[in-house]
PDB file of N, CA and C in Angstrom:
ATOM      1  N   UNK A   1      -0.315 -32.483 -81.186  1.00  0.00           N
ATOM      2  CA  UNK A   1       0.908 -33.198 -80.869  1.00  0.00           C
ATOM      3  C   UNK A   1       2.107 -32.301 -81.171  1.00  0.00           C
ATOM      4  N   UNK A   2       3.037 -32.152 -80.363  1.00  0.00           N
ATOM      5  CA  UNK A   2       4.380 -31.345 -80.594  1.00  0.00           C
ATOM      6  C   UNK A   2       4.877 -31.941 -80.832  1.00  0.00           C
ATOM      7  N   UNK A   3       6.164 -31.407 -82.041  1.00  0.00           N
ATOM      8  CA  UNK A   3       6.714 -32.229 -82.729  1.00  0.00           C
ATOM      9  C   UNK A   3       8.096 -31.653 -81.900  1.00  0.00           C
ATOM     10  N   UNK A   4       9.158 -32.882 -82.132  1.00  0.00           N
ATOM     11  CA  UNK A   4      10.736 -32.958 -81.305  1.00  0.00           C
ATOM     12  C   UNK A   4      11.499 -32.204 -82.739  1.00  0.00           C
ATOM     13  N   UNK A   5      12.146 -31.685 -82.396  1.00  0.00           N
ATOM     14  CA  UNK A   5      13.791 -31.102 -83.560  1.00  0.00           C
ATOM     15  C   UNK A   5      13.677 -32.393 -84.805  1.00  0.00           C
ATOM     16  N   UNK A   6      13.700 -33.197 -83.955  1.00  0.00           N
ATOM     17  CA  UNK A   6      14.035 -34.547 -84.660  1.00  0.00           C
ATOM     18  C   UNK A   6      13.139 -35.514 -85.619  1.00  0.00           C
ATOM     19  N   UNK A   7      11.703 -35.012 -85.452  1.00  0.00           N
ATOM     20  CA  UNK A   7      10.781 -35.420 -85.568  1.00  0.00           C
ATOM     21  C   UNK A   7       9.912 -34.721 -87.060  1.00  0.00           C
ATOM     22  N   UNK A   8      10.956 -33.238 -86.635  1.00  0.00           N
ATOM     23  CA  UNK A   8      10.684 -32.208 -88.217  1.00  0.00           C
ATOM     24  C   UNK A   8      11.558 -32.523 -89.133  1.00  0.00           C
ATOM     25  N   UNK A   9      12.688 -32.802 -89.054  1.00  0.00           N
ATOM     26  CA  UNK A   9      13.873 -33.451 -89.972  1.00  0.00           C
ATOM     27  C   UNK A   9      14.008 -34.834 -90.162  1.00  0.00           C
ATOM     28  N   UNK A  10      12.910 -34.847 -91.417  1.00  0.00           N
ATOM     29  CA  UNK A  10      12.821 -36.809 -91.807  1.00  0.00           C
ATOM     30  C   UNK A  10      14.233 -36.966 -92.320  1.00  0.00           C
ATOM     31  N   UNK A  11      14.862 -36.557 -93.389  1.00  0.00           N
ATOM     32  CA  UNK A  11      15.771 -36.993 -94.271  1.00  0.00           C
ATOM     33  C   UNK A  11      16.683 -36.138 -94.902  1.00  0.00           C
ATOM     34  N   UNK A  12      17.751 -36.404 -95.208  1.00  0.00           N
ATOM     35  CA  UNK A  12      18.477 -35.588 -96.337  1.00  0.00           C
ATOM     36  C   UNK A  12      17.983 -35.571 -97.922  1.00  0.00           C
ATOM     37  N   UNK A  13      18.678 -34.860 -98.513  1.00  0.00           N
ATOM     38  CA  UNK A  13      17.909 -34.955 -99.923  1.00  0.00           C
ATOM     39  C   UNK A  13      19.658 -34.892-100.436  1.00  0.00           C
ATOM     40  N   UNK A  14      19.594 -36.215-100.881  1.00  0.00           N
ATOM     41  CA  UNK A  14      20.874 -36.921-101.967  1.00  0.00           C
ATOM     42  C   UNK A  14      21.206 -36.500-103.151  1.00  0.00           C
ATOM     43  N   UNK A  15      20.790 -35.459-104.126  1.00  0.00           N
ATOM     44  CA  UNK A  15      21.275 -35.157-105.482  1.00  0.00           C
ATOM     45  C   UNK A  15      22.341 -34.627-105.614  1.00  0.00           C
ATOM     46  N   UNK A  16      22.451 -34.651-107.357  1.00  0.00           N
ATOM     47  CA  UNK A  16      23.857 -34.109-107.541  1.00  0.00           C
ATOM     48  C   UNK A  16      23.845 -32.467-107.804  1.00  0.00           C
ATOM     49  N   UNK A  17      22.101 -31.545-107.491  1.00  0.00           N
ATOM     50  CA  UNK A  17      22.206 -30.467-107.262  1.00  0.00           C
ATOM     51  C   UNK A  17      22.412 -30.127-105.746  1.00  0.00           C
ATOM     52  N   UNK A  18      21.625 -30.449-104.879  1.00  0.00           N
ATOM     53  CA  UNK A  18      21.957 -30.687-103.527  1.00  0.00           C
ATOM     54  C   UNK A  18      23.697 -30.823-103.324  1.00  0.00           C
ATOM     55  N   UNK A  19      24.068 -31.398-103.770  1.00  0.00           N
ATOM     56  CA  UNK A  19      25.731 -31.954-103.268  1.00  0.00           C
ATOM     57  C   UNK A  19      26.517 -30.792-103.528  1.00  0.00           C
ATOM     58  N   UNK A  20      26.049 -29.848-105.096  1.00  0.00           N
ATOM     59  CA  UNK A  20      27.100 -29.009-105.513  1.00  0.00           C
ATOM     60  C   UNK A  20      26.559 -27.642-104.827  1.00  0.00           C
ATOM     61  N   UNK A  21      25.124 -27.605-104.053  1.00  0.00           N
ATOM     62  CA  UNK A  21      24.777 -26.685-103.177  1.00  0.00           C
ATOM     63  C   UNK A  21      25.675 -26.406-102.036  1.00  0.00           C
ATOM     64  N   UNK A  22      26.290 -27.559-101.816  1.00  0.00           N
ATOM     65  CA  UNK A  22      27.024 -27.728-100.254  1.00  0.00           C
ATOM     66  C   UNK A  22      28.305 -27.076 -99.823  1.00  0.00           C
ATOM     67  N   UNK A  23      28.677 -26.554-101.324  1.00  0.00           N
ATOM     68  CA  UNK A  23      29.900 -25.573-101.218  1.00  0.00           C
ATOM     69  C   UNK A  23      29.715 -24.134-101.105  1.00  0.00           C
ATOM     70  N   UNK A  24      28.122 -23.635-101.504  1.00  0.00           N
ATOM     71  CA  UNK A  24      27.792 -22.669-100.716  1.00  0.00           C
ATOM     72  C   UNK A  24      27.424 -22.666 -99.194  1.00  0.00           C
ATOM     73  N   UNK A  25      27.643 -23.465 -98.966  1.00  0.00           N
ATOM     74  CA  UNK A  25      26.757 -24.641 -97.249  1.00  0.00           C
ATOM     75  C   UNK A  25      25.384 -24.156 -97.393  1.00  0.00           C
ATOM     76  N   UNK A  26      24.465 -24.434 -98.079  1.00  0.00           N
ATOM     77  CA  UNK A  26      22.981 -24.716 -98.580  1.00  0.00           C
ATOM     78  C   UNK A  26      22.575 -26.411 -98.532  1.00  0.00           C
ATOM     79  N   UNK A  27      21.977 -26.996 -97.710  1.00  0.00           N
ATOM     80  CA  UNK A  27      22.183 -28.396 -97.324  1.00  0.00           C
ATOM     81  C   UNK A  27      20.323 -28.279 -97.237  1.00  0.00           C
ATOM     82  N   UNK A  28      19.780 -29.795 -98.119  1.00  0.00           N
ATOM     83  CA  UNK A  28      18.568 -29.856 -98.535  1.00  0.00           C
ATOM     84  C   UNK A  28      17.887 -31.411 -97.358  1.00  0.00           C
ATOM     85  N   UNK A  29      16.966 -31.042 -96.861  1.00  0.00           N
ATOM     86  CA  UNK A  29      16.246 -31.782 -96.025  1.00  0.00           C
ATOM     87  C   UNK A  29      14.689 -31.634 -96.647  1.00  0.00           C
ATOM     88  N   UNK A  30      14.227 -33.292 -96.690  1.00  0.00           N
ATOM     89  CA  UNK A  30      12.686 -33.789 -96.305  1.00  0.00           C
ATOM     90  C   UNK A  30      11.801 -33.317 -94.618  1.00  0.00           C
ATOM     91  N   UNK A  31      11.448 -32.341 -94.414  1.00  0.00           N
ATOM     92  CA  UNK A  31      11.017 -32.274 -93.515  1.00  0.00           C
ATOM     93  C   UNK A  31       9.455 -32.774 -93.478  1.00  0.00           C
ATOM     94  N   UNK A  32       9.063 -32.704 -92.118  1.00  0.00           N
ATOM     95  CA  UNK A  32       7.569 -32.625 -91.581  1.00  0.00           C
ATOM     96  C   UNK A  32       6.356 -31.383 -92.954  1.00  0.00           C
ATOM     97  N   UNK A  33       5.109 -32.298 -92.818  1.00  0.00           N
ATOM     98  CA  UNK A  33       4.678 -31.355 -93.636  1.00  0.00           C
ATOM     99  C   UNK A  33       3.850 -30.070 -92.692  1.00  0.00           C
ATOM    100  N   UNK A  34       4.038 -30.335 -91.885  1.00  0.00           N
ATOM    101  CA  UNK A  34       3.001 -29.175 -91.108  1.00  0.00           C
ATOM    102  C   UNK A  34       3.656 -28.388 -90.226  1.00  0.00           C
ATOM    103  N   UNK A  35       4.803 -28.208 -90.024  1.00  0.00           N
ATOM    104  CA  UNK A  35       6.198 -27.280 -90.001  1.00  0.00           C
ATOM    105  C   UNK A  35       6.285 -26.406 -90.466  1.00  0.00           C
ATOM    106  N   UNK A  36       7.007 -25.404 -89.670  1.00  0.00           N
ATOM    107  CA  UNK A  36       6.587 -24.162 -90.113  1.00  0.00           C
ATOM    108  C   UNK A  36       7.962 -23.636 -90.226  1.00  0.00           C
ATOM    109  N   UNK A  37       8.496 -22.451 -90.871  1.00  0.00           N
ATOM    110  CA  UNK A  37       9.382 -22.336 -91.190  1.00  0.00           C
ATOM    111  C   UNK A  37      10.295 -21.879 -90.262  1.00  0.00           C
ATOM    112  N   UNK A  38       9.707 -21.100 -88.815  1.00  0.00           N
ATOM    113  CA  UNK A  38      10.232 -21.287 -87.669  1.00  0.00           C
ATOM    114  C   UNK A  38      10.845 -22.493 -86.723  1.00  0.00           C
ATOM    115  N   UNK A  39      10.113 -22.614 -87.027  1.00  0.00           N
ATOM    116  CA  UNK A  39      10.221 -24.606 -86.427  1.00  0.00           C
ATOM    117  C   UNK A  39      11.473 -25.032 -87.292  1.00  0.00           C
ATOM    118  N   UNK A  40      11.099 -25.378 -88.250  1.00  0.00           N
ATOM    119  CA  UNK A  40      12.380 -26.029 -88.976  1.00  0.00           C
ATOM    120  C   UNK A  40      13.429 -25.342 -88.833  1.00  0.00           C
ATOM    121  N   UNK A  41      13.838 -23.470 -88.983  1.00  0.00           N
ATOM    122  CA  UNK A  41      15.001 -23.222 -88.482  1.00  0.00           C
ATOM    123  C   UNK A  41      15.698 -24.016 -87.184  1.00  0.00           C
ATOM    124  N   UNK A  42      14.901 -23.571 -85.887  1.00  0.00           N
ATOM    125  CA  UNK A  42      15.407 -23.857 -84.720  1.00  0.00           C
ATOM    126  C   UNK A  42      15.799 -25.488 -84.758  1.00  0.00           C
ATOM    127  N   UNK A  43      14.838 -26.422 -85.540  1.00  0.00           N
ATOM    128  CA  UNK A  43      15.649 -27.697 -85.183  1.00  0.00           C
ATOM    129  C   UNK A  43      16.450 -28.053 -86.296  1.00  0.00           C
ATOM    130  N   UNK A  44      16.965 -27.188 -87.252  1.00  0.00           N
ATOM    131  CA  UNK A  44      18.473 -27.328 -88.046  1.00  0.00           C
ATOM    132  C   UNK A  44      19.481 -26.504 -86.721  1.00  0.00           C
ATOM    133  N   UNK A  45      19.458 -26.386 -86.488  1.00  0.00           N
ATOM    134  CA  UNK A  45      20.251 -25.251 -85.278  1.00  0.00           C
ATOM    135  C   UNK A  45      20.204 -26.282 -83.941  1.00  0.00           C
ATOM    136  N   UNK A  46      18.952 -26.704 -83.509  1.00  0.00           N
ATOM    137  CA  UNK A  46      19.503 -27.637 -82.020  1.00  0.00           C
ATOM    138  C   UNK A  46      20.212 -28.790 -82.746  1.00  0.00           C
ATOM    139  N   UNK A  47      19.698 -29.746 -84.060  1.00  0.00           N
ATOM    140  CA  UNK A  47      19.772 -30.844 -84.292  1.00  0.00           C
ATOM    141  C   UNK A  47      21.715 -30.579 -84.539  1.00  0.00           C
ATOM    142  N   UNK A  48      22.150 -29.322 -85.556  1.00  0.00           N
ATOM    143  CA  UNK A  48      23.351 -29.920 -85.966  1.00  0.00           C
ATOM    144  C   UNK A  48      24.064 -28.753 -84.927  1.00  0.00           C
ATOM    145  N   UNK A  49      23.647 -27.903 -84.498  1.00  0.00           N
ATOM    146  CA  UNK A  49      24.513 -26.916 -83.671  1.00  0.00           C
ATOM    147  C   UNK A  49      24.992 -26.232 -84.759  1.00  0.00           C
ATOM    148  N   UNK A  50      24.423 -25.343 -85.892  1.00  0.00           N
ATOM    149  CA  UNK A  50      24.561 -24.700 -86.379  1.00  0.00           C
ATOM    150  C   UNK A  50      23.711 -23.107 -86.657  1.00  0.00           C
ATOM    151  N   UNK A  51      23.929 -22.136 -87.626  1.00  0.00           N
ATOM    152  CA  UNK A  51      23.433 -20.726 -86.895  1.00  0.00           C
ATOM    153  C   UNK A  51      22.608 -21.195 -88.736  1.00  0.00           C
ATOM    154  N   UNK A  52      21.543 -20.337 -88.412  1.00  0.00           N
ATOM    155  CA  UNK A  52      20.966 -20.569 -90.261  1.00  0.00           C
ATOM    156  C   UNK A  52      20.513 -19.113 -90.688  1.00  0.00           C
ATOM    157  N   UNK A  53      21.248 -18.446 -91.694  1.00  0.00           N
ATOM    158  CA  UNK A  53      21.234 -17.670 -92.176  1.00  0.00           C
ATOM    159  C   UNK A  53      19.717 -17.493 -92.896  1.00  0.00           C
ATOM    160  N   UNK A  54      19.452 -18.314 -94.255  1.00  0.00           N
ATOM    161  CA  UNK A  54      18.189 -18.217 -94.674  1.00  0.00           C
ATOM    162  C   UNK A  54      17.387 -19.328 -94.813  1.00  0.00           C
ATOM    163  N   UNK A  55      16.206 -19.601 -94.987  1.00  0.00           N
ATOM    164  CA  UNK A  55      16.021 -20.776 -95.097  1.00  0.00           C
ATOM    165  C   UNK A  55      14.591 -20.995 -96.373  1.00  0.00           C
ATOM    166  N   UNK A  56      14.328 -21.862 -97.017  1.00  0.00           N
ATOM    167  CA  UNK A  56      13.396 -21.830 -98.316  1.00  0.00           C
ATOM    168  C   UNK A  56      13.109 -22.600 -98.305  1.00  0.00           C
ATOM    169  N   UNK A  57      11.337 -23.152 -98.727  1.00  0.00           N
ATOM    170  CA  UNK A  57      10.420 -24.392 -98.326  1.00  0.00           C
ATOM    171  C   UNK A  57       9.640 -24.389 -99.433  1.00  0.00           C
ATOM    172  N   UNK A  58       9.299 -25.592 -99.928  1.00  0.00           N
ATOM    173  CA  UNK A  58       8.639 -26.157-101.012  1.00  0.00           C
ATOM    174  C   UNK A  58       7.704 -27.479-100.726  1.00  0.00           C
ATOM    175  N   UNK A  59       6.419 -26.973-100.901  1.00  0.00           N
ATOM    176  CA  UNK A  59       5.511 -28.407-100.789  1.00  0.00           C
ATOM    177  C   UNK A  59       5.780 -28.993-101.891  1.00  0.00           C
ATOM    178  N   UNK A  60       5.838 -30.452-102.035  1.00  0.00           N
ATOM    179  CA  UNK A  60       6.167 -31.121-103.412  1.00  0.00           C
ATOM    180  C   UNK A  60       4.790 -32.036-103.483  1.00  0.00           C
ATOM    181  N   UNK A  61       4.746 -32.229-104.854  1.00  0.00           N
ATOM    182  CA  UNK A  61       3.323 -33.121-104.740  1.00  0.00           C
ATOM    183  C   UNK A  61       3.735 -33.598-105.247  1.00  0.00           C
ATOM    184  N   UNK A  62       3.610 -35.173-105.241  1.00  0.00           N
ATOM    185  CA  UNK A  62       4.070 -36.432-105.505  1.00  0.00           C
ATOM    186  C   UNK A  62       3.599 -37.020-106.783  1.00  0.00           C
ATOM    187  N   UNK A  63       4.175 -37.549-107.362  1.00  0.00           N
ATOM    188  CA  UNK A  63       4.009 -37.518-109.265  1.00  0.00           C
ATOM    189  C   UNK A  63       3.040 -38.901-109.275  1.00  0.00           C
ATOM    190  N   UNK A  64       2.569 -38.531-110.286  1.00  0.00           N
ATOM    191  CA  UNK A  64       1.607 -39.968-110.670  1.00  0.00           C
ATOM    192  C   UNK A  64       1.836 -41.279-110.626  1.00  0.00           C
ATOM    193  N   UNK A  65       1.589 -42.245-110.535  1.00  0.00           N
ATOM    194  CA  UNK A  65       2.290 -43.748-111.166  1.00  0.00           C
ATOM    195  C   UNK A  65       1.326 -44.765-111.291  1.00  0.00           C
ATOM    196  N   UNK A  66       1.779 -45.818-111.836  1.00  0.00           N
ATOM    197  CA  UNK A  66       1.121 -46.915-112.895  1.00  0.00           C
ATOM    198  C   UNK A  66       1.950 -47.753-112.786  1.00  0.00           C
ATOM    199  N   UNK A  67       1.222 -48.975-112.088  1.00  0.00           N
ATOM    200  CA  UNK A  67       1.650 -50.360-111.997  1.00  0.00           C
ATOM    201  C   UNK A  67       0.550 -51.230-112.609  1.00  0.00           C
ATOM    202  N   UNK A  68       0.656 -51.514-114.238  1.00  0.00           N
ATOM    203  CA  UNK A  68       0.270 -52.389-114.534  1.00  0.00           C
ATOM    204  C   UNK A  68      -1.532 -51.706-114.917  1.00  0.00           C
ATOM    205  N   UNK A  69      -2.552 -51.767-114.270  1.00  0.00           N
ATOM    206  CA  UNK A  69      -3.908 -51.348-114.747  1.00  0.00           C
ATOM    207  C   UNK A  69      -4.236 -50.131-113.574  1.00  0.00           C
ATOM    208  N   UNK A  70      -3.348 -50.250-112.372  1.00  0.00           N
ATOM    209  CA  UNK A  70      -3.657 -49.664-111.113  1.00  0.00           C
ATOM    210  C   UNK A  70      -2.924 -48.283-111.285  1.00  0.00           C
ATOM    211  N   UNK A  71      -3.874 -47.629-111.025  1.00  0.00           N
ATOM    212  CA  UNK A  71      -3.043 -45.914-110.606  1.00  0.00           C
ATOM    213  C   UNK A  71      -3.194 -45.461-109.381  1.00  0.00           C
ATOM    214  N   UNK A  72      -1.801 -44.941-109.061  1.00  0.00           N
ATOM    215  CA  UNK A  72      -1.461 -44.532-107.513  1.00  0.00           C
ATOM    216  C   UNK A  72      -1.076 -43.202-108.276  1.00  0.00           C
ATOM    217  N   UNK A  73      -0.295 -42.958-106.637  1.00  0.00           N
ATOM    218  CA  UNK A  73       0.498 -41.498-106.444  1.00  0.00           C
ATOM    219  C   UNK A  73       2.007 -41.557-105.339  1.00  0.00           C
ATOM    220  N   UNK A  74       2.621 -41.184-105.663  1.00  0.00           N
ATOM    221  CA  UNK A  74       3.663 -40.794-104.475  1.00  0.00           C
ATOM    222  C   UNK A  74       3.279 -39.973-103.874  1.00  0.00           C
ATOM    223  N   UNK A  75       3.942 -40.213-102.343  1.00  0.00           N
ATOM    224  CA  UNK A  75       3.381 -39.474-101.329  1.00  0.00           C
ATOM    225  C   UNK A  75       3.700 -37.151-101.456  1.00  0.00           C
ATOM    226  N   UNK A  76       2.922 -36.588-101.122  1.00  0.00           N
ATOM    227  CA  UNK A  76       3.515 -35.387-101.171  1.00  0.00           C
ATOM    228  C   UNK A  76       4.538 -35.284 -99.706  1.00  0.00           C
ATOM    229  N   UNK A  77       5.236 -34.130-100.291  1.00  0.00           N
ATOM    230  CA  UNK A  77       6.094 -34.019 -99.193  1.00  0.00           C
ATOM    231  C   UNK A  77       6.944 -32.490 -99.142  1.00  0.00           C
ATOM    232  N   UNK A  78       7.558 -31.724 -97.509  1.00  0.00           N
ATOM    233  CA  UNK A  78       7.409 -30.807 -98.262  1.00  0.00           C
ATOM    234  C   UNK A  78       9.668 -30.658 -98.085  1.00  0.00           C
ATOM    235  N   UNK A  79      10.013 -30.206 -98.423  1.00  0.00           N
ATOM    236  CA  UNK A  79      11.143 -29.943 -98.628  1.00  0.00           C
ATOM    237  C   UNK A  79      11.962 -28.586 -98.352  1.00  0.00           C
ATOM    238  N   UNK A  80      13.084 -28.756 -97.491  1.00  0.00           N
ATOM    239  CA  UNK A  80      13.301 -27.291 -96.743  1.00  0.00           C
ATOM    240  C   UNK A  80      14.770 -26.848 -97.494  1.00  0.00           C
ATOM    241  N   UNK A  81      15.245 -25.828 -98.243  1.00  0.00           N
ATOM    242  CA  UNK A  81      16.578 -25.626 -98.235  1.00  0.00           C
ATOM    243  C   UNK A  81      17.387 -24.636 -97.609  1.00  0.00           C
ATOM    244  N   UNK A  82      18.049 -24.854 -96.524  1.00  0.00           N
ATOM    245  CA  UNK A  82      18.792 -23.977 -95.396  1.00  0.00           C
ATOM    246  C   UNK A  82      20.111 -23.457 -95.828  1.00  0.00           C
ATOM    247  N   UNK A  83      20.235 -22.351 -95.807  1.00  0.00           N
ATOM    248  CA  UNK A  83      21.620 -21.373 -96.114  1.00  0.00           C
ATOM    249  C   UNK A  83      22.232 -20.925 -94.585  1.00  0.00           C
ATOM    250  N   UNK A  84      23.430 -21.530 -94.481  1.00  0.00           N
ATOM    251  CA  UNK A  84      24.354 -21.148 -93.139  1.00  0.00           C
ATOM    252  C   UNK A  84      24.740 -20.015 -92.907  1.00  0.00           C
ATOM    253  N   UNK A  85      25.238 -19.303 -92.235  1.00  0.00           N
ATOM    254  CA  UNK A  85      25.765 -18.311 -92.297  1.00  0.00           C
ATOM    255  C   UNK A  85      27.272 -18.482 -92.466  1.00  0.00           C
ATOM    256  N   UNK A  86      27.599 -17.246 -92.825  1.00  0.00           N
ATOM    257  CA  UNK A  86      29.518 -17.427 -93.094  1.00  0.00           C
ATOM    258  C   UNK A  86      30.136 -18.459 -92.129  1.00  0.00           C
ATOM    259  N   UNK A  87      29.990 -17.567 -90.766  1.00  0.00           N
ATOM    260  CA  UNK A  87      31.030 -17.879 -89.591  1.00  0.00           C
ATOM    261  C   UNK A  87      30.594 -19.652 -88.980  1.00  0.00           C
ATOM    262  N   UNK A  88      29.605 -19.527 -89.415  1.00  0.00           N
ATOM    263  CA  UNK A  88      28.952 -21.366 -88.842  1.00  0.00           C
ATOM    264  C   UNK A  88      29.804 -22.111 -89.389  1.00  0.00           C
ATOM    265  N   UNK A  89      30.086 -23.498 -88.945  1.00  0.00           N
ATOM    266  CA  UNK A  89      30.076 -24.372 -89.189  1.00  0.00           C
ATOM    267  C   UNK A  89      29.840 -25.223 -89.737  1.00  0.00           C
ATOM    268  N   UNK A  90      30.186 -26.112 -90.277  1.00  0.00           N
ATOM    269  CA  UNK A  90      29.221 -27.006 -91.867  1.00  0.00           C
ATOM    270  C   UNK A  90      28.699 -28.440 -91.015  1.00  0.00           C
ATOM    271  N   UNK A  91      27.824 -28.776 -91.216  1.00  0.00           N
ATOM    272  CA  UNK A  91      27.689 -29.682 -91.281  1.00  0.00           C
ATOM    273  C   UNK A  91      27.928 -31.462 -91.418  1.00  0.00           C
ATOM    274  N   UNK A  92      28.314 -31.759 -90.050  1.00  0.00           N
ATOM    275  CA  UNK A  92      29.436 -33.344 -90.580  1.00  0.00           C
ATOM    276  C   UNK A  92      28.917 -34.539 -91.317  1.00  0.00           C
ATOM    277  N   UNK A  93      27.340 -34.208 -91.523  1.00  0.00           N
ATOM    278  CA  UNK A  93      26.682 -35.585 -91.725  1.00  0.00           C
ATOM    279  C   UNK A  93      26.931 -35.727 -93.086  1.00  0.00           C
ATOM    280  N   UNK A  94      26.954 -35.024 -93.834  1.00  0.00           N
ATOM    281  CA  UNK A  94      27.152 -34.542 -95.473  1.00  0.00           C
ATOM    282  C   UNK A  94      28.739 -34.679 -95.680  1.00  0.00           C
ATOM    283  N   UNK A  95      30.085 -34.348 -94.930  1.00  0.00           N
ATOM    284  CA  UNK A  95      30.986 -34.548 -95.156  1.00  0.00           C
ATOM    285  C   UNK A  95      31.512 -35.990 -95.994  1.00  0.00           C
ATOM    286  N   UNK A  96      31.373 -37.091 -96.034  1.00  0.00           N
ATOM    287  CA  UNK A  96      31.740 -38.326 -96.731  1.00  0.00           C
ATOM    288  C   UNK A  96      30.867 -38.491 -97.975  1.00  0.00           C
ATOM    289  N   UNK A  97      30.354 -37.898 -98.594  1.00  0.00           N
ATOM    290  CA  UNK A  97      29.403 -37.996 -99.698  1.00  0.00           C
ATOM    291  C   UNK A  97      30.190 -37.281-100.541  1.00  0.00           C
TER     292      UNK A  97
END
């Protein structure tokens, strides 16, 4: 199955390291886990119309948990952090945060 631009970029990632990243324009996304680091460039680039300088990926494995006698897990997931280049453009979706 081919995946759409849109389809590799689940989510933003909300912290207050993420946020103070954004003044270097380093902007943190939940992506697809089977994405490749090609892939995810090009659809930060069609999705916001921006140029991406570097980009850095982390599988996360999802921490333990305990409800009561039952043990689960959070889901893994893998996590992309994209560096702009100078002359680009920032990003508007992140602007009001």
């Amino acid at each position: 199955m081919k995946l759409t631009s849109h389809d590799i970029i689940r989510k933003p990632v909300i912290t207050e390291k993420s946020m103070a990243d954004m003044a270097d324009k380093k902007y943190t996304f939940v992506v697809d886990k089977h994405a490749t680091k090609t892939e995810i460039k090009k659809a930060v680039e069609v999705v916001f119309g921006v140029k991406v300088a570097e980009l850095k990926t982390a599988n996360i494995t999802g921490k333990p948990k305990r409800v009561g006698v039952h043990f689960g897990k959070r889901p893994d997931y893998k996590k992309a952090i994209v560096k702009l280049t100078e002359d680009s453009k920032t990003i508007e979706f992140f602007e009001g945060m």
